[in-house]
C-alpha atoms as a PDB file:
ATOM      1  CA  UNK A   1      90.258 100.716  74.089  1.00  0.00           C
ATOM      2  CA  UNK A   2      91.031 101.815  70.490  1.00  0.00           C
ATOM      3  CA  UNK A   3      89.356 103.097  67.651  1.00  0.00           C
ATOM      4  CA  UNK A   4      85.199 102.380  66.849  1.00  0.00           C
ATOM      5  CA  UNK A   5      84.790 100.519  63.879  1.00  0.00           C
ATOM      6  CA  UNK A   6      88.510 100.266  62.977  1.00  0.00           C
ATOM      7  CA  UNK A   7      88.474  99.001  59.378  1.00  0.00           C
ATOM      8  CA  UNK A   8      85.299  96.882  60.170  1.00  0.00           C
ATOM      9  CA  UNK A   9      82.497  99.449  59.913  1.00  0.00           C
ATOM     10  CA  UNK A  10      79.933  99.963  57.233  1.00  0.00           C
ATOM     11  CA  UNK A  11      82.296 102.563  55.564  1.00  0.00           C
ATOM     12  CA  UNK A  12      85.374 101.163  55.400  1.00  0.00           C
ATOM     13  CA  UNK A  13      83.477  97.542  53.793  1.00  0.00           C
ATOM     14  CA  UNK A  14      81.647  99.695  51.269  1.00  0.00           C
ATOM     15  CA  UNK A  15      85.158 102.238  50.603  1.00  0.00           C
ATOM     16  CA  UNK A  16      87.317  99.221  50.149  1.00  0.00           C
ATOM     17  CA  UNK A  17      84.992  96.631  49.073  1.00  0.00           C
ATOM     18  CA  UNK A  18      86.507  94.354  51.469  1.00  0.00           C
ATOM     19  CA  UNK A  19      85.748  92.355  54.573  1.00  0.00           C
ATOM     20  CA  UNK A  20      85.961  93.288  58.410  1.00  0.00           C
ATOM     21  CA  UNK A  21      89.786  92.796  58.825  1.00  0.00           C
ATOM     22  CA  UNK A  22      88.651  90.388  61.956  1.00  0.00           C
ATOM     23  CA  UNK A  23      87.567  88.126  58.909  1.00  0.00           C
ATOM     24  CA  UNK A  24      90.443  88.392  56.130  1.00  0.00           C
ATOM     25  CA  UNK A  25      92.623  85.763  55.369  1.00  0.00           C
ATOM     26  CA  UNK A  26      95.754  86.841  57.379  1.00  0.00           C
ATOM     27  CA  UNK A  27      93.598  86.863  60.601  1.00  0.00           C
ATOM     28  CA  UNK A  28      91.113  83.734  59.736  1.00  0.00           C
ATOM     29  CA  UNK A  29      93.933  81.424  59.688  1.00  0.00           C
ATOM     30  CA  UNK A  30      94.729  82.313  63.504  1.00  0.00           C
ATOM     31  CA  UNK A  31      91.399  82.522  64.514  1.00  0.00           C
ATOM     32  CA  UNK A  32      89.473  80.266  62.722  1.00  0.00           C
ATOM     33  CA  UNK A  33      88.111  78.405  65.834  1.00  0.00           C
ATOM     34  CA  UNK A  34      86.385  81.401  67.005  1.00  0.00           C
ATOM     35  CA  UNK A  35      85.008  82.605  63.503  1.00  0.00           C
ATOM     36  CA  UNK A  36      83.074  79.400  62.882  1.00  0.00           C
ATOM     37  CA  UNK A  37      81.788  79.311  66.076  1.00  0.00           C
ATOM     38  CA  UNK A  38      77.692  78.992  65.680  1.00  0.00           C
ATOM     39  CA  UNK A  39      78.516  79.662  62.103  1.00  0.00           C
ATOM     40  CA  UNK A  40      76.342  77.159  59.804  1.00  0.00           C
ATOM     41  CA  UNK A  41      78.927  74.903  57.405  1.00  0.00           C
ATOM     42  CA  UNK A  42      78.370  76.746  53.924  1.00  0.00           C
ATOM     43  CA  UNK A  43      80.422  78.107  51.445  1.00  0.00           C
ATOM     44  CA  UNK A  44      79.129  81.859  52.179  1.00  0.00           C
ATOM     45  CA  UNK A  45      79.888  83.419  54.879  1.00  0.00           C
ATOM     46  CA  UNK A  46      77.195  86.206  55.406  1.00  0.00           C
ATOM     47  CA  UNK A  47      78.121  89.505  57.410  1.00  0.00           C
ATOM     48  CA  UNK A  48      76.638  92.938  58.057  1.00  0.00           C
ATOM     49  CA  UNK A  49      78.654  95.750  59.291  1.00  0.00           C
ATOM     50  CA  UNK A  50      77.089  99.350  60.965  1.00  0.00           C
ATOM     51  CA  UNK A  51      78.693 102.328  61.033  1.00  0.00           C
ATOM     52  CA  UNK A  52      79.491 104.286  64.345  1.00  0.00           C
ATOM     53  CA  UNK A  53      76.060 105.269  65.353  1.00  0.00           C
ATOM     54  CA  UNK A  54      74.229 101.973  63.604  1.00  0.00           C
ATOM     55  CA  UNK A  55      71.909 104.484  61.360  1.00  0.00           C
ATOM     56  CA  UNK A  56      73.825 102.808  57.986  1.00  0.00           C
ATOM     57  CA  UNK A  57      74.330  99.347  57.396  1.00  0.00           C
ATOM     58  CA  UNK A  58      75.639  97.326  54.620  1.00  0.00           C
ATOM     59  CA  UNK A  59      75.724  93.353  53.868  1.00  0.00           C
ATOM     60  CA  UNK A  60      77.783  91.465  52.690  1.00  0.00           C
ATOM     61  CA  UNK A  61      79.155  87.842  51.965  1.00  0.00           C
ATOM     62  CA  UNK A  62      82.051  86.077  50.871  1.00  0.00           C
ATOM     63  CA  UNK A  63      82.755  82.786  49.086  1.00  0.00           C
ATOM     64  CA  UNK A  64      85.432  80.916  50.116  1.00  0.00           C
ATOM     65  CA  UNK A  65      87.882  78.285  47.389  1.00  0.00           C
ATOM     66  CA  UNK A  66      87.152  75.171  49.419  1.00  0.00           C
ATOM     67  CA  UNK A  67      83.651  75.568  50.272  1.00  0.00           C
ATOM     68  CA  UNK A  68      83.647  75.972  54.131  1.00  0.00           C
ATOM     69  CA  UNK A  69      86.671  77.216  55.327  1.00  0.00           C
ATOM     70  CA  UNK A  70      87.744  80.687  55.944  1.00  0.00           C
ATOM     71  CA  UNK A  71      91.081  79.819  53.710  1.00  0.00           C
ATOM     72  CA  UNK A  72      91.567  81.022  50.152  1.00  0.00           C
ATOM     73  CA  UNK A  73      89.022  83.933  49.839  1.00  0.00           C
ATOM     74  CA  UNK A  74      87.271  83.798  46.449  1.00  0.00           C
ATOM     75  CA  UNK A  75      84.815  86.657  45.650  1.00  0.00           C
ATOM     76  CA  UNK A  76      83.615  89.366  48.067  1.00  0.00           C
ATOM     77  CA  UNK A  77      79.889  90.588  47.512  1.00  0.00           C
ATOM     78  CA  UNK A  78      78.105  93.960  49.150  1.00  0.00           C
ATOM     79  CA  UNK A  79      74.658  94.868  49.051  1.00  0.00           C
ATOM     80  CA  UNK A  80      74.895  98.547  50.099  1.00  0.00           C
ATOM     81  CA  UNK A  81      71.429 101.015  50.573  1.00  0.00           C
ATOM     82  CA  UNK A  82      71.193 101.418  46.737  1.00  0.00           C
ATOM     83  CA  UNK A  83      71.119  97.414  46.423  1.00  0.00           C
ATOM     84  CA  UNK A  84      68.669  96.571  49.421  1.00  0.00           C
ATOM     85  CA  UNK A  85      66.437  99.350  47.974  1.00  0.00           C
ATOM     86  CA  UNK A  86      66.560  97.550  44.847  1.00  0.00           C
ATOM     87  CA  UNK A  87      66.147  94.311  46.346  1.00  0.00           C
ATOM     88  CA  UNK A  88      63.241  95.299  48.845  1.00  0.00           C
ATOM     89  CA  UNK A  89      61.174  97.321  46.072  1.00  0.00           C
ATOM     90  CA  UNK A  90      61.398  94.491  43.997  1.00  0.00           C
ATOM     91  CA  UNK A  91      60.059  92.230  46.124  1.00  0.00           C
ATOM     92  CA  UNK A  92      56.860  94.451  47.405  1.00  0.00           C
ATOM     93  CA  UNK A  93      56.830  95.516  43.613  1.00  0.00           C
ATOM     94  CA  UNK A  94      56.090  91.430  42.766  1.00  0.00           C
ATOM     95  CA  UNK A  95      54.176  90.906  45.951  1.00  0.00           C
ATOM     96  CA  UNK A  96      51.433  93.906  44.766  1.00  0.00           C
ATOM     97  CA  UNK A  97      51.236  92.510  41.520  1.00  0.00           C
ATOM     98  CA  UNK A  98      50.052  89.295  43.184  1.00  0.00           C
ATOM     99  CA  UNK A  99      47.673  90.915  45.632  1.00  0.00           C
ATOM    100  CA  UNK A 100      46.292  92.889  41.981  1.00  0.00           C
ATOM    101  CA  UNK A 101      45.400  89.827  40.565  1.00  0.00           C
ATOM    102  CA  UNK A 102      44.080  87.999  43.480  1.00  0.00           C
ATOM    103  CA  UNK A 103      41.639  91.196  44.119  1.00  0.00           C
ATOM    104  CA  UNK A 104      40.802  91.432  40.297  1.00  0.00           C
ATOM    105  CA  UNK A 105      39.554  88.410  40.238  1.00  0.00           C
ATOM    106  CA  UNK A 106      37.398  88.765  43.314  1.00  0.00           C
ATOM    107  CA  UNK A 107      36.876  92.318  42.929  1.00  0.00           C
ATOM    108  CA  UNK A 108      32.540  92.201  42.616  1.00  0.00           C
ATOM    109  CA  UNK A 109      32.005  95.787  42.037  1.00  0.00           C
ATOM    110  CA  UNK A 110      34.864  96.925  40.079  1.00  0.00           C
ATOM    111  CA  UNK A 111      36.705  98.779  43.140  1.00  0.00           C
ATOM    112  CA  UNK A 112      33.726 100.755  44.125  1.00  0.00           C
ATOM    113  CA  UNK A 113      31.588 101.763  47.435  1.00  0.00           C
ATOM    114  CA  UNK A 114      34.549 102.086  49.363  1.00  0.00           C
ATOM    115  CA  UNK A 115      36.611  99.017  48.313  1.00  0.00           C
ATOM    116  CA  UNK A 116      40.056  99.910  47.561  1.00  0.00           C
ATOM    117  CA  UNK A 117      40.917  99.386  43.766  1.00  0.00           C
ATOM    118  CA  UNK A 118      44.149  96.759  44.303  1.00  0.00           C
ATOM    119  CA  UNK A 119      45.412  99.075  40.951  1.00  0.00           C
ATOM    120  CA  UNK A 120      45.819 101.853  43.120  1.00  0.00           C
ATOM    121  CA  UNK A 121      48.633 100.642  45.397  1.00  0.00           C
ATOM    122  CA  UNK A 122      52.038 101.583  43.923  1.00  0.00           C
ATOM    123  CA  UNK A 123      55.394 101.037  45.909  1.00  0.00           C
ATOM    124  CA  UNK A 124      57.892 103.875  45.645  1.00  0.00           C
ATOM    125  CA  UNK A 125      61.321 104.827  46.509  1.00  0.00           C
ATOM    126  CA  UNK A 126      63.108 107.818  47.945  1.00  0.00           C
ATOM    127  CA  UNK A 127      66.545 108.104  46.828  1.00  0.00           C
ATOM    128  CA  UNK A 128      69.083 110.903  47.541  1.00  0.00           C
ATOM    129  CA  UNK A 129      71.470 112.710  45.462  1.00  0.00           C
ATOM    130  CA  UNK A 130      74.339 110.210  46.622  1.00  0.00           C
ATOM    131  CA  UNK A 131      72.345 107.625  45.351  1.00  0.00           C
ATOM    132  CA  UNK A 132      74.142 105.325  42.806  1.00  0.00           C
ATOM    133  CA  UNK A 133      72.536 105.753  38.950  1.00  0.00           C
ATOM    134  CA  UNK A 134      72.499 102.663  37.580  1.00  0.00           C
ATOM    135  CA  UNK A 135      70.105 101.554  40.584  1.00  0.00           C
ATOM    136  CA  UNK A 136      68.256 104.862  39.965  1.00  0.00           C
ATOM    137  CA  UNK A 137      67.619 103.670  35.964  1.00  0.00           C
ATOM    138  CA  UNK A 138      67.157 100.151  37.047  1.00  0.00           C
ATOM    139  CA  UNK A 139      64.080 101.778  39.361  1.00  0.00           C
ATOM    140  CA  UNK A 140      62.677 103.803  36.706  1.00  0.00           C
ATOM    141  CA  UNK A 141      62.820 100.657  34.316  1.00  0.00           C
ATOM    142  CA  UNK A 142      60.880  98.089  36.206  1.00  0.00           C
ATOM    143  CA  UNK A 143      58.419 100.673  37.445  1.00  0.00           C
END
């Protein structure tokens, strides 16, 4: 009955750079009870929000002024595609330079008779024309 994703879906977090409404201070006051339900005591609150047909996601997470309440909203983060990308290639980026020096230093033969050289293995990204730049240069930096 209503509206899918009404100003809780993945675009209206990422338009407005704000929360789910379910989770913004005029409604966490009147239903705090059922917010912190099975929610762990921290001062961030994590979240993820999908759009309509779940093929786009973005997360997010909010700090809140007194540490565990949903009271007094502080700073609102999102990790869109762009950041996750960023986030995720760094991560296998680190995790081949690892395996490269592990396998150079046991590598017997140099790579040869049918070993795979660990120097070969490169992690790369497909972006699309909506992707943001700065993540784009950030890429093209570290690679």
């Amino acid at each position: 009955d209503g509206p899918l994703n009404d100003r809780c879906g993945a675009e209206f977090v990422q338009k407005n750079r704000l929360p789910p409404t379910i989770y913004g201070a005029s409604t966490a006051k009147s239903t705090n009870k059922k917010l912190n339900v099975g929610i762990m005591k921290t001062p961030y609150h994590y979240m993820a929000s999908l759009d309509g047909d779940a093929d786009r996601i973005v997360f997010h997470y909010q700090k809140h002024s007194d540490g565990i309440s949903n009271n007094d909203w502080l700073e609102f983060r999102l990790l869109d595609g762009d950041k996750i990308s960023v986030l995720i290639s760094s991560f296998i980026q680190e995790e081949i330079r690892h395996l490269q020096k592990i396998f150079s230093s046991n590598d017997d033969n140099g790579g040869k008779e049918g070993k795979t050289n660990a120097s070969q293995v490169k992690c790369g990204i497909v972006q699309t024309a909506y992707a943001n730049g700065s993540s784009t240069s950030y890429l093209k930096e570290v690679a």
